[in-house]
N, C-alpha and C. Protein backbone atom coordinates (compact mmCIF):
# COMPACT_ATOMS: atom_id res chain seq x y z
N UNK A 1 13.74 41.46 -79.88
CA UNK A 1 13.74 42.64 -79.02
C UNK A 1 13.34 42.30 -77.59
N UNK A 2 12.07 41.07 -77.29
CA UNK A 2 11.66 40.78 -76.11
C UNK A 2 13.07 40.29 -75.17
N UNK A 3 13.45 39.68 -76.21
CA UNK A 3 14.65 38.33 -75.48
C UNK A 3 15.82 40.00 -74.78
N UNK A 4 16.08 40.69 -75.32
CA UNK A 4 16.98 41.54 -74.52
C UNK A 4 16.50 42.55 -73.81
N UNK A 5 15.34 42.63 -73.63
CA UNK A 5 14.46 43.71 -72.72
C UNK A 5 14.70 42.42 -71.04
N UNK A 6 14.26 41.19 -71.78
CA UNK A 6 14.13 40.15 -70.57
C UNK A 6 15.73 39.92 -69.66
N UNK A 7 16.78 40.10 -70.90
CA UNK A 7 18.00 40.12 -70.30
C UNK A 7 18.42 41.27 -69.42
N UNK A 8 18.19 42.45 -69.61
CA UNK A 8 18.49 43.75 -69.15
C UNK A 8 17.56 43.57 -67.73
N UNK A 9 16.21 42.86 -67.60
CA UNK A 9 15.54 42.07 -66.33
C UNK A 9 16.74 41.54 -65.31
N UNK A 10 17.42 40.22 -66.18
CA UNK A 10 17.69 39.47 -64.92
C UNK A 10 19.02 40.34 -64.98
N UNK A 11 19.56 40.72 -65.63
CA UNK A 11 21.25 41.86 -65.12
C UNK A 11 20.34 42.86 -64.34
N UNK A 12 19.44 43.57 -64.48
CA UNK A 12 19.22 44.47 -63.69
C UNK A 12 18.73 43.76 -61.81
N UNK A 13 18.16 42.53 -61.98
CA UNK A 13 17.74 42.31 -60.77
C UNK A 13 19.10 41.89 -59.87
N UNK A 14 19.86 41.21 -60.50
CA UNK A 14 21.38 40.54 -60.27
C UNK A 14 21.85 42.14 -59.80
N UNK A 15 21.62 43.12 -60.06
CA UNK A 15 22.69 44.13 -60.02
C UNK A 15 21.79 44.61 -58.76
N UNK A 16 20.51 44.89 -58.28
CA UNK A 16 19.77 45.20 -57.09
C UNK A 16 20.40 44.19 -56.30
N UNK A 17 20.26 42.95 -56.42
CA UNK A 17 21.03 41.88 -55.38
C UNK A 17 21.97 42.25 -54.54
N UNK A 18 22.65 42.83 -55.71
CA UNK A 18 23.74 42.94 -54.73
C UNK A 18 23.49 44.35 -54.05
N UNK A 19 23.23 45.29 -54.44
CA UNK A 19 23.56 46.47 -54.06
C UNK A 19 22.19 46.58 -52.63
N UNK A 20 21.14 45.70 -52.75
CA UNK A 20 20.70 45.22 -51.58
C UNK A 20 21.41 44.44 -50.68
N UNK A 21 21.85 43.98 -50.97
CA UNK A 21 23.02 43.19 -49.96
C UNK A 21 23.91 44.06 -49.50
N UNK A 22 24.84 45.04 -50.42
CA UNK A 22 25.48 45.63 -49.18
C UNK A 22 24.74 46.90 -48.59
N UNK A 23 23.83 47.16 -48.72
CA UNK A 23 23.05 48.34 -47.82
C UNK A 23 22.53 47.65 -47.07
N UNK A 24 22.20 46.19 -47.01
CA UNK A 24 21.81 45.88 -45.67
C UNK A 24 23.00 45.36 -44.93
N UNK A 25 24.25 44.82 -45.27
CA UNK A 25 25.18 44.66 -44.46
C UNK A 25 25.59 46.55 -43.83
N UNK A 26 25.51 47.26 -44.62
CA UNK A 26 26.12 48.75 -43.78
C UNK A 26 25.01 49.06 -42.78
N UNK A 27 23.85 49.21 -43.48
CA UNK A 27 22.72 49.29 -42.63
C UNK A 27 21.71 49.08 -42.02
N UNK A 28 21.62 47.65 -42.33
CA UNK A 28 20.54 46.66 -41.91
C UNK A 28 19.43 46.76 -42.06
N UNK A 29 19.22 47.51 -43.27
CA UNK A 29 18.08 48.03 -44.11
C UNK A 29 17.51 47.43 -45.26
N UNK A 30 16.54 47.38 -45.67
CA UNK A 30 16.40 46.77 -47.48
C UNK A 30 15.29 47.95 -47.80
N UNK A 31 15.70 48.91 -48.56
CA UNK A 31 15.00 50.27 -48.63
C UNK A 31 14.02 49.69 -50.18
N UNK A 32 12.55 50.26 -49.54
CA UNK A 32 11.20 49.51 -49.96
C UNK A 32 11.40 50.13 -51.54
N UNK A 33 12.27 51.58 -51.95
CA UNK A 33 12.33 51.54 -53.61
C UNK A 33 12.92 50.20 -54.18
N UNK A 34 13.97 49.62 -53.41
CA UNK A 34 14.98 48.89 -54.63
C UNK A 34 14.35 47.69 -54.25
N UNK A 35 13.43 47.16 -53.52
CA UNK A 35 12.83 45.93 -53.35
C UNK A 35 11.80 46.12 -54.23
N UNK A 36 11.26 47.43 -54.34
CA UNK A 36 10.35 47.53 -55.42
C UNK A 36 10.84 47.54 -56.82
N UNK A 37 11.66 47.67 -57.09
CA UNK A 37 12.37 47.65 -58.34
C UNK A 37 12.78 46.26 -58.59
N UNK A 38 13.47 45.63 -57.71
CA UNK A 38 13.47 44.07 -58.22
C UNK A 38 11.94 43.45 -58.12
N UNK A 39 10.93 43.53 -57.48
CA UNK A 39 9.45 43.28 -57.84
C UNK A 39 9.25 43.33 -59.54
N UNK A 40 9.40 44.67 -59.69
CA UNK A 40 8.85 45.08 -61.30
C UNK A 40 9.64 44.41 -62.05
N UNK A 41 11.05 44.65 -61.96
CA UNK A 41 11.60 43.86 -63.22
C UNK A 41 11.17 42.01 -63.31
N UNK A 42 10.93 41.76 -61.78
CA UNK A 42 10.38 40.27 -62.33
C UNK A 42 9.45 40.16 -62.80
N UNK A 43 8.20 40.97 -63.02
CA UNK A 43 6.80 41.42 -63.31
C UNK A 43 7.26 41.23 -65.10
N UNK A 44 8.43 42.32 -65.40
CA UNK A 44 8.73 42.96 -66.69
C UNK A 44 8.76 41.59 -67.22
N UNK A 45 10.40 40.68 -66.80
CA UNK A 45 11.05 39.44 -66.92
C UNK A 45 9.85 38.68 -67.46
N UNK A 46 8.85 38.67 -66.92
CA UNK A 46 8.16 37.04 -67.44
C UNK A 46 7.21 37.65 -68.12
N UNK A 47 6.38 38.96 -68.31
CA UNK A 47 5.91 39.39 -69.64
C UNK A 47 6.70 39.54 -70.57
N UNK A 48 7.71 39.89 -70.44
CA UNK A 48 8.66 39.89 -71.82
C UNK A 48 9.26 38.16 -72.40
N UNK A 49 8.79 37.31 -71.61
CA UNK A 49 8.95 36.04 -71.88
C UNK A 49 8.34 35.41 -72.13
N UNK A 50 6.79 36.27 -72.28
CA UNK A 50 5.63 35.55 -72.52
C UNK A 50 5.60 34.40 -71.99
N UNK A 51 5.61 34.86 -70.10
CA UNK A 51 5.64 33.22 -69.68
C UNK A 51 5.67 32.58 -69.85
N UNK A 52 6.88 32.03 -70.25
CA UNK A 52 7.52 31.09 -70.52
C UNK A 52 7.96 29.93 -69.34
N UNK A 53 8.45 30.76 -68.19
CA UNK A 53 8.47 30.51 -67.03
C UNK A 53 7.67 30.33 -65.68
N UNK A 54 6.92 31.36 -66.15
CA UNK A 54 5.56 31.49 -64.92
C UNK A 54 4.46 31.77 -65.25
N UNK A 55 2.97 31.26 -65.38
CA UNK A 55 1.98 32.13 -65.55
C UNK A 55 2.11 32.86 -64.22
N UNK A 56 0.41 34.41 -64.86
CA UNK A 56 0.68 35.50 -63.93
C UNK A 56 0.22 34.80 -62.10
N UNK A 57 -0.55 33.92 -62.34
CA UNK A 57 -1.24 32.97 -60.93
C UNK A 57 0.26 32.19 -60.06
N UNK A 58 1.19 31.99 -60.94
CA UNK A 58 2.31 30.92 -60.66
C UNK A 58 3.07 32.26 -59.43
N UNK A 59 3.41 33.31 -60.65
CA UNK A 59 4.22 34.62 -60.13
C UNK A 59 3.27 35.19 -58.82
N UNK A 60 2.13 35.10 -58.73
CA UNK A 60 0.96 35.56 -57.24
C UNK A 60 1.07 34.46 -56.62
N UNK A 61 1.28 33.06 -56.43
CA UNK A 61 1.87 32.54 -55.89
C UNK A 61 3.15 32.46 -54.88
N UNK A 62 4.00 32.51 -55.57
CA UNK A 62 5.37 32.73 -55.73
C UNK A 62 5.22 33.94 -54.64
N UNK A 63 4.68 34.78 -54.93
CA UNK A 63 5.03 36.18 -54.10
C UNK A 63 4.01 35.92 -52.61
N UNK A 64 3.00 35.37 -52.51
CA UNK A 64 2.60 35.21 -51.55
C UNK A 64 3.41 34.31 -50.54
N UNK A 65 3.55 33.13 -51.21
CA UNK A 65 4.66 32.02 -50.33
C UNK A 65 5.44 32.77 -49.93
N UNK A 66 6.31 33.32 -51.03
CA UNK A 66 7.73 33.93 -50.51
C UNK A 66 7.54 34.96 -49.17
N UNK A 67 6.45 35.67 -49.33
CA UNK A 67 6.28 36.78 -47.98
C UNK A 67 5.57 36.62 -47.22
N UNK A 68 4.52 35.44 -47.01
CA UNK A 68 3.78 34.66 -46.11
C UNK A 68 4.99 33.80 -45.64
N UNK A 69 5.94 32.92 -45.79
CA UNK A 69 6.52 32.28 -45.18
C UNK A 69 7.16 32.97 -43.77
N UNK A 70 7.93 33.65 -44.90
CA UNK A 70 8.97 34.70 -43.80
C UNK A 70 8.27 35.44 -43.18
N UNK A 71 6.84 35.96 -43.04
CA UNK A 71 6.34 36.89 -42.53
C UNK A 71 5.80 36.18 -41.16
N UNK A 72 5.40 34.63 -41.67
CA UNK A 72 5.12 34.03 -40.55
C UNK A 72 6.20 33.53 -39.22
N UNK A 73 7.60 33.53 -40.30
CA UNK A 73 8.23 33.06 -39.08
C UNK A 73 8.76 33.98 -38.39
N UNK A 74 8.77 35.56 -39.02
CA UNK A 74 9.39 36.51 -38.44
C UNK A 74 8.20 36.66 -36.95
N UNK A 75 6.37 36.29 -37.72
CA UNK A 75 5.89 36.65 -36.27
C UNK A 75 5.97 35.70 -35.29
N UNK A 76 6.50 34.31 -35.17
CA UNK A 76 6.36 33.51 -34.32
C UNK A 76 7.94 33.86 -33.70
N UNK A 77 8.79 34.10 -34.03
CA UNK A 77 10.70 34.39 -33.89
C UNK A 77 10.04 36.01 -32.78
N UNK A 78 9.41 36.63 -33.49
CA UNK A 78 9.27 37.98 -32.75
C UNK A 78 9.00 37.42 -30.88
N UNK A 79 7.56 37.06 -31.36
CA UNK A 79 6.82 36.50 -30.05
C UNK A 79 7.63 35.55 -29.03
N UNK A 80 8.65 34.85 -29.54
CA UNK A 80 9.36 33.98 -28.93
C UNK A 80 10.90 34.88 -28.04
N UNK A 81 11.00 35.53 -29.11
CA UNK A 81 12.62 36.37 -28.62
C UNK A 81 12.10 37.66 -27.70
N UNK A 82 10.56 38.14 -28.34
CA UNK A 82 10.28 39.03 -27.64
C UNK A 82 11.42 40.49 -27.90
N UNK A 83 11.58 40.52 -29.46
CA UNK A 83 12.27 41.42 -29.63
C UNK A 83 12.32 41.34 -31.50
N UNK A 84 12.85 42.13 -32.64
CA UNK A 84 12.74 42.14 -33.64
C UNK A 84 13.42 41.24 -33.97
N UNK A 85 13.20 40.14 -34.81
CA UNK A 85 14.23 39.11 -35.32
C UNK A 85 14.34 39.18 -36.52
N UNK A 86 13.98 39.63 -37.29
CA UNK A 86 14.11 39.46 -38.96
C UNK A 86 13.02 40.73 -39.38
N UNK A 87 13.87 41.80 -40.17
CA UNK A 87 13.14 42.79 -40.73
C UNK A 87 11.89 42.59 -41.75
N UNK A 88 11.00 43.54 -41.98
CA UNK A 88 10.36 43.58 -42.89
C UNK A 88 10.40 43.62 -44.55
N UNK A 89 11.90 44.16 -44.43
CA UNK A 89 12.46 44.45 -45.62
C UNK A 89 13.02 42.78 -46.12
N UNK A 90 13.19 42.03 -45.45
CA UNK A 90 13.56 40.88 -45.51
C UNK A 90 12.07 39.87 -46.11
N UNK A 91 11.24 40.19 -45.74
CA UNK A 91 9.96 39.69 -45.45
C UNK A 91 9.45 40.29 -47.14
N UNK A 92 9.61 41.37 -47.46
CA UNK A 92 9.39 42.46 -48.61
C UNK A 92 10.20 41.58 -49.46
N UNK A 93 11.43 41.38 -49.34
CA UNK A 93 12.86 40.98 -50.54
C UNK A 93 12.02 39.35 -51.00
N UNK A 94 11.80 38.79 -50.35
CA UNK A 94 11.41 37.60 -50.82
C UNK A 94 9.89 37.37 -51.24
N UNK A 95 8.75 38.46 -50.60
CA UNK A 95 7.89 38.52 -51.83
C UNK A 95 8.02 38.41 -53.11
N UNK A 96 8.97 39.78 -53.20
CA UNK A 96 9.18 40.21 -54.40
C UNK A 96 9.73 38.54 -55.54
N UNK A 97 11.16 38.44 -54.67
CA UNK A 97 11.58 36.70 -55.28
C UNK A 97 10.57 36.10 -55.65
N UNK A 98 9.51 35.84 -54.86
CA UNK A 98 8.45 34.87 -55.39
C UNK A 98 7.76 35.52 -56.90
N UNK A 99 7.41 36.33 -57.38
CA UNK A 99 7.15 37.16 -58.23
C UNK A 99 8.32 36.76 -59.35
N UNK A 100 9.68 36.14 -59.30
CA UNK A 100 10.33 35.89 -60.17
C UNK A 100 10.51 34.29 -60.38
N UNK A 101 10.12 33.40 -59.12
CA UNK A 101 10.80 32.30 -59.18
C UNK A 101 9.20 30.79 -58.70
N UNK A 102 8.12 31.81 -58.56
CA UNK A 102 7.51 31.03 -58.76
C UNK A 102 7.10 30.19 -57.16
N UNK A 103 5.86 29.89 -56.94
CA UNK A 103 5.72 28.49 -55.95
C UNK A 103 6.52 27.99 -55.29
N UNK A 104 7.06 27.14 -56.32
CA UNK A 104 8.46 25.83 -56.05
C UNK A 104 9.49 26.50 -55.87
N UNK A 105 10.02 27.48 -56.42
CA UNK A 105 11.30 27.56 -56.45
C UNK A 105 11.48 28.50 -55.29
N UNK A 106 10.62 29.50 -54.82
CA UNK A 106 10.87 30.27 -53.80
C UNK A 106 11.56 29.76 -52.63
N UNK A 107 10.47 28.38 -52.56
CA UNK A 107 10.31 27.38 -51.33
C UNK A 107 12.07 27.41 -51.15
N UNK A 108 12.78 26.89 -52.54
CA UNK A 108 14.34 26.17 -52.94
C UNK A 108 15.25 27.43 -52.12
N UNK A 109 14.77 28.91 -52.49
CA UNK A 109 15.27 30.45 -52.43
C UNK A 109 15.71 30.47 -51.11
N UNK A 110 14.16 30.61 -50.42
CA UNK A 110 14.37 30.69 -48.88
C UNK A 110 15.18 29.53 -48.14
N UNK A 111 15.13 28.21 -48.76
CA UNK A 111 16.07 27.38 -47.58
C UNK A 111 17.25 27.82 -47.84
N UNK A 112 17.69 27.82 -49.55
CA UNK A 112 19.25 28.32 -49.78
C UNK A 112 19.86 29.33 -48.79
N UNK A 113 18.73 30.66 -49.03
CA UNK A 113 19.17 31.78 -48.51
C UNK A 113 19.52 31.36 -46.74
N UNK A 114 18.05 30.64 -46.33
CA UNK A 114 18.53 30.16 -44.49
C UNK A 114 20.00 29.49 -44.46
N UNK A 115 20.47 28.85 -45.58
CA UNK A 115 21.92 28.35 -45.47
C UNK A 115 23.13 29.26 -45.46
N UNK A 116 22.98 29.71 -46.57
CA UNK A 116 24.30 30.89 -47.00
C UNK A 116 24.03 32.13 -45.34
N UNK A 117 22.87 32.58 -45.33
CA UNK A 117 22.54 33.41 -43.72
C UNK A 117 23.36 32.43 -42.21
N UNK A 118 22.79 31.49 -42.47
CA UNK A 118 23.73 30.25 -41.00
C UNK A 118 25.34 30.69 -41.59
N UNK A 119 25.62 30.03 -42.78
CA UNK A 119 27.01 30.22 -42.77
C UNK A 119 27.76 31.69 -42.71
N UNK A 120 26.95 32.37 -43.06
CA UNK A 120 27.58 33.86 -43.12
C UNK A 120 27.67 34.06 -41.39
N UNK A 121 26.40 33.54 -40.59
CA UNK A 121 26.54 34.02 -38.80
C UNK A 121 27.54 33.32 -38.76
N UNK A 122 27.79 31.95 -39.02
CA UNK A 122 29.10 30.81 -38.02
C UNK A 122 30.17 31.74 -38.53
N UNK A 123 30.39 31.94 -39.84
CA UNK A 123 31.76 32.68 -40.23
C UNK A 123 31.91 34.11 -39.42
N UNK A 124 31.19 34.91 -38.94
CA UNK A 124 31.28 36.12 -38.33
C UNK A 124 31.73 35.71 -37.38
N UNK A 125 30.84 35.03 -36.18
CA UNK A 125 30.71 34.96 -35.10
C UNK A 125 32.30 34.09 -34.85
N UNK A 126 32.84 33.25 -35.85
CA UNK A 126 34.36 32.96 -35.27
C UNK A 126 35.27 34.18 -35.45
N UNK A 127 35.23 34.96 -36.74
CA UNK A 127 35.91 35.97 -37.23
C UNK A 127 35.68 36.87 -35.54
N UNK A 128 34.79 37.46 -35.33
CA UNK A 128 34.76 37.74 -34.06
C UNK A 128 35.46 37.32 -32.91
N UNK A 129 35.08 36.51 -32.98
CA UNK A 129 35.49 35.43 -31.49
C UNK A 129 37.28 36.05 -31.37
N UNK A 130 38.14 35.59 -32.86
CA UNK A 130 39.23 35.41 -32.87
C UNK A 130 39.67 36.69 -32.59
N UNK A 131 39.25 37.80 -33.54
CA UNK A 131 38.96 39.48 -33.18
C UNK A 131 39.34 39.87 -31.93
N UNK A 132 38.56 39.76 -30.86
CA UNK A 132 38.11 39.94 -29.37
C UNK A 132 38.43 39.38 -28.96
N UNK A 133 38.90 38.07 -28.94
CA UNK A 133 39.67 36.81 -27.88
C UNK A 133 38.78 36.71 -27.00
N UNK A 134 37.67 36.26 -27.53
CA UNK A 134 36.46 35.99 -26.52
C UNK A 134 35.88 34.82 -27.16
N UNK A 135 34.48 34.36 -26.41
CA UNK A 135 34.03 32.87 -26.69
C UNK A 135 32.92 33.28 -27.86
N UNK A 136 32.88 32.27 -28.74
CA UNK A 136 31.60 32.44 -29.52
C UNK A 136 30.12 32.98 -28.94
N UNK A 137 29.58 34.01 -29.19
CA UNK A 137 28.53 33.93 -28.47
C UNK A 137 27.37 34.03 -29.37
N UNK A 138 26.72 33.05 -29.56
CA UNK A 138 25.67 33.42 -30.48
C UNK A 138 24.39 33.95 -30.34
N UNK A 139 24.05 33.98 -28.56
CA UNK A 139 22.77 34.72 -28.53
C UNK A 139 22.97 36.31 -28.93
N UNK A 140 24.26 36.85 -29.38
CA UNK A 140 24.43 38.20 -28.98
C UNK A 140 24.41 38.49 -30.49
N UNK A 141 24.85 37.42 -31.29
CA UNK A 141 24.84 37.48 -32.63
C UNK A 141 23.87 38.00 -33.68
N UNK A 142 24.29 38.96 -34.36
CA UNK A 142 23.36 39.41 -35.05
C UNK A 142 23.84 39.85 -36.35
N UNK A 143 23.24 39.73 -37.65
CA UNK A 143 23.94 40.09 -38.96
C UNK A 143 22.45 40.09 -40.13
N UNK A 144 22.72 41.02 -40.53
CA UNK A 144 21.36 41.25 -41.50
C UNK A 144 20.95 39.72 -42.57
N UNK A 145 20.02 39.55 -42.41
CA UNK A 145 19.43 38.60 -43.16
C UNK A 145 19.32 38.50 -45.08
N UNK A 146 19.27 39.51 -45.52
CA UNK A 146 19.23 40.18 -46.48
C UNK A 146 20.24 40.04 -47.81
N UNK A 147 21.78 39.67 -47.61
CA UNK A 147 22.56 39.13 -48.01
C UNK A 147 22.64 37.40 -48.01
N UNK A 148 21.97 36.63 -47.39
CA UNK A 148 21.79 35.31 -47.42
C UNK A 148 20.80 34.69 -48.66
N UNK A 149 19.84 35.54 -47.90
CA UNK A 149 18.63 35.41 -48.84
C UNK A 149 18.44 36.09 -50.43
N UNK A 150 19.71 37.14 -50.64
CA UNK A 150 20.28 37.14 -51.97
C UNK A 150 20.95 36.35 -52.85
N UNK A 151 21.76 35.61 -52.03
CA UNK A 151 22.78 34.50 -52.75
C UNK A 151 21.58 33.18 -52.45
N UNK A 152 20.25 33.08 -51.83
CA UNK A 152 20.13 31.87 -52.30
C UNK A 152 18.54 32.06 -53.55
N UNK A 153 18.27 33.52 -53.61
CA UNK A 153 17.32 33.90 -54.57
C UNK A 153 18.72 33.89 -56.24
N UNK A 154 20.03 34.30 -55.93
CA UNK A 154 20.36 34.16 -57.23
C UNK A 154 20.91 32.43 -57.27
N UNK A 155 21.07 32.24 -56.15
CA UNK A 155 21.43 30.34 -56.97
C UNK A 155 20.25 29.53 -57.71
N UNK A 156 19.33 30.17 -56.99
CA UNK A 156 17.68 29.73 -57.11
C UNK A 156 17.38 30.15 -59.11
N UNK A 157 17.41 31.35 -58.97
CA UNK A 157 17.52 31.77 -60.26
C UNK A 157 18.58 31.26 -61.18
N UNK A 158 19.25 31.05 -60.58
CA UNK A 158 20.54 30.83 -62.11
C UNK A 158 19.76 29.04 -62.05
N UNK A 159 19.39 28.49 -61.58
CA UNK A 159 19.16 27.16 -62.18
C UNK A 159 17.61 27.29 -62.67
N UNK A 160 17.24 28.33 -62.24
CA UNK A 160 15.10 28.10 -63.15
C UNK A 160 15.53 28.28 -64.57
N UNK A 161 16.36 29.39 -64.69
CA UNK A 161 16.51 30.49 -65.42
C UNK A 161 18.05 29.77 -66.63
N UNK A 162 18.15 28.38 -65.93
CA UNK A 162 19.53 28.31 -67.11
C UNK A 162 18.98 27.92 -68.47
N UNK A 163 18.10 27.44 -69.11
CA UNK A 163 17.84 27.27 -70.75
C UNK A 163 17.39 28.92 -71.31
N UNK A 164 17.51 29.91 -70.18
CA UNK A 164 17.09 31.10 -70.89
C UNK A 164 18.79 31.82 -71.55
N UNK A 165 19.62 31.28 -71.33
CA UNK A 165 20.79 31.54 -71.63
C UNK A 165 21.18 30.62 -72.83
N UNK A 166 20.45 29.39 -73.15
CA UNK A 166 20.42 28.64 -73.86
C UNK A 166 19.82 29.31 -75.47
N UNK A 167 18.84 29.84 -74.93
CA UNK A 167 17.96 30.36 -75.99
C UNK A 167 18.29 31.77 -76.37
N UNK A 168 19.22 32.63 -75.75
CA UNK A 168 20.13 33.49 -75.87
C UNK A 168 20.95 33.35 -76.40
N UNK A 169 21.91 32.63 -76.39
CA UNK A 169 22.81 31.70 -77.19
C UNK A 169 22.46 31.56 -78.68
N UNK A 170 21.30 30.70 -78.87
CA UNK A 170 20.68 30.43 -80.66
C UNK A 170 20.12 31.40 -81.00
N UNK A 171 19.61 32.10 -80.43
CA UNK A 171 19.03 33.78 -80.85
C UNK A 171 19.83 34.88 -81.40
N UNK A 172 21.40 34.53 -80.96
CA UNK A 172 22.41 35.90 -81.54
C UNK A 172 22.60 35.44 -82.97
């Protein structure tokens, strides 16, 4: 019974992913219920797994890194641009990640996510360019953070998380 309470976890957080991702591409928002909702189900996820994956210190970890990192670079990016650079909700989304993925793996989350976020700006900012028949401009560039840092919290996850599909598998 645990093993599919834990599954209905990671489909339910997979399914916030996304639907955080496109409310922050429409609105550049990450609205503090559904960040709170992927929080809990990772909370649910690893009691129903009888940490298996994380003790509860690993998961307070995990959530501090994850929103101390970004929180720090959002305040040094602020002070430097002298203007908002990276939301709170962004800062919020990857707490929460840490709460599912632990210490180490957050660390893996956030660079992924800084990658898939770079490639999502270079791909706009030409899509643009070509758009407008104008020059790349990247100081002007701007695209929610929020969708990056989704695709690299689920790549992050699908590799902590692959023998739990394993054990899903011998369990049916």
């Amino acid at each position: 019974m645990l093993v599919w309470i834990a599954l209905a976890c990671l489909l339910g957080a997979l399914l916030l992913l996304v639907v955080l991702s496109v409310i922050d591409l429409r609105t550049r928002l990450l609205p503090n219920e559904w960040v709170l909702g992927f929080a809990i189900l990772g909370i649910v996820f690893h009691f129903t797994t009888l940490a298996a994956y994380l003790s509860v210190t690993e998961m307070a970890l995990g959530a501090a890194i994850g929103f101390g990192t970004l929180y720090l670079i959002r305040a040094v990016a602020n002070h430097f641009y002298k203007t908002d650079t990276l939301g709170l909700g962004d800062v919020k989304l990857m707490g929460a990640a840490g709460l599912w993925l632990g210490p180490d793996m957050i660390v893996m989350a956030l660079m992924l996510g800084a990658l898939a976020g770079l490639a999502h700006g270079a791909a706009y900012a030409v899509w643009q360019a070509q758009r407008t028949k104008t020059k790349i401009n990247l100081a002007r560039l701007q695209i929610p953070a929020g969708p990056g840092f989704a695709v690299g919290i689920i790549a992050t996850a699908g590799w902590f998380f692959r023998d739990f599909f394993n054990v899903l598998g011998s369990g049916l």
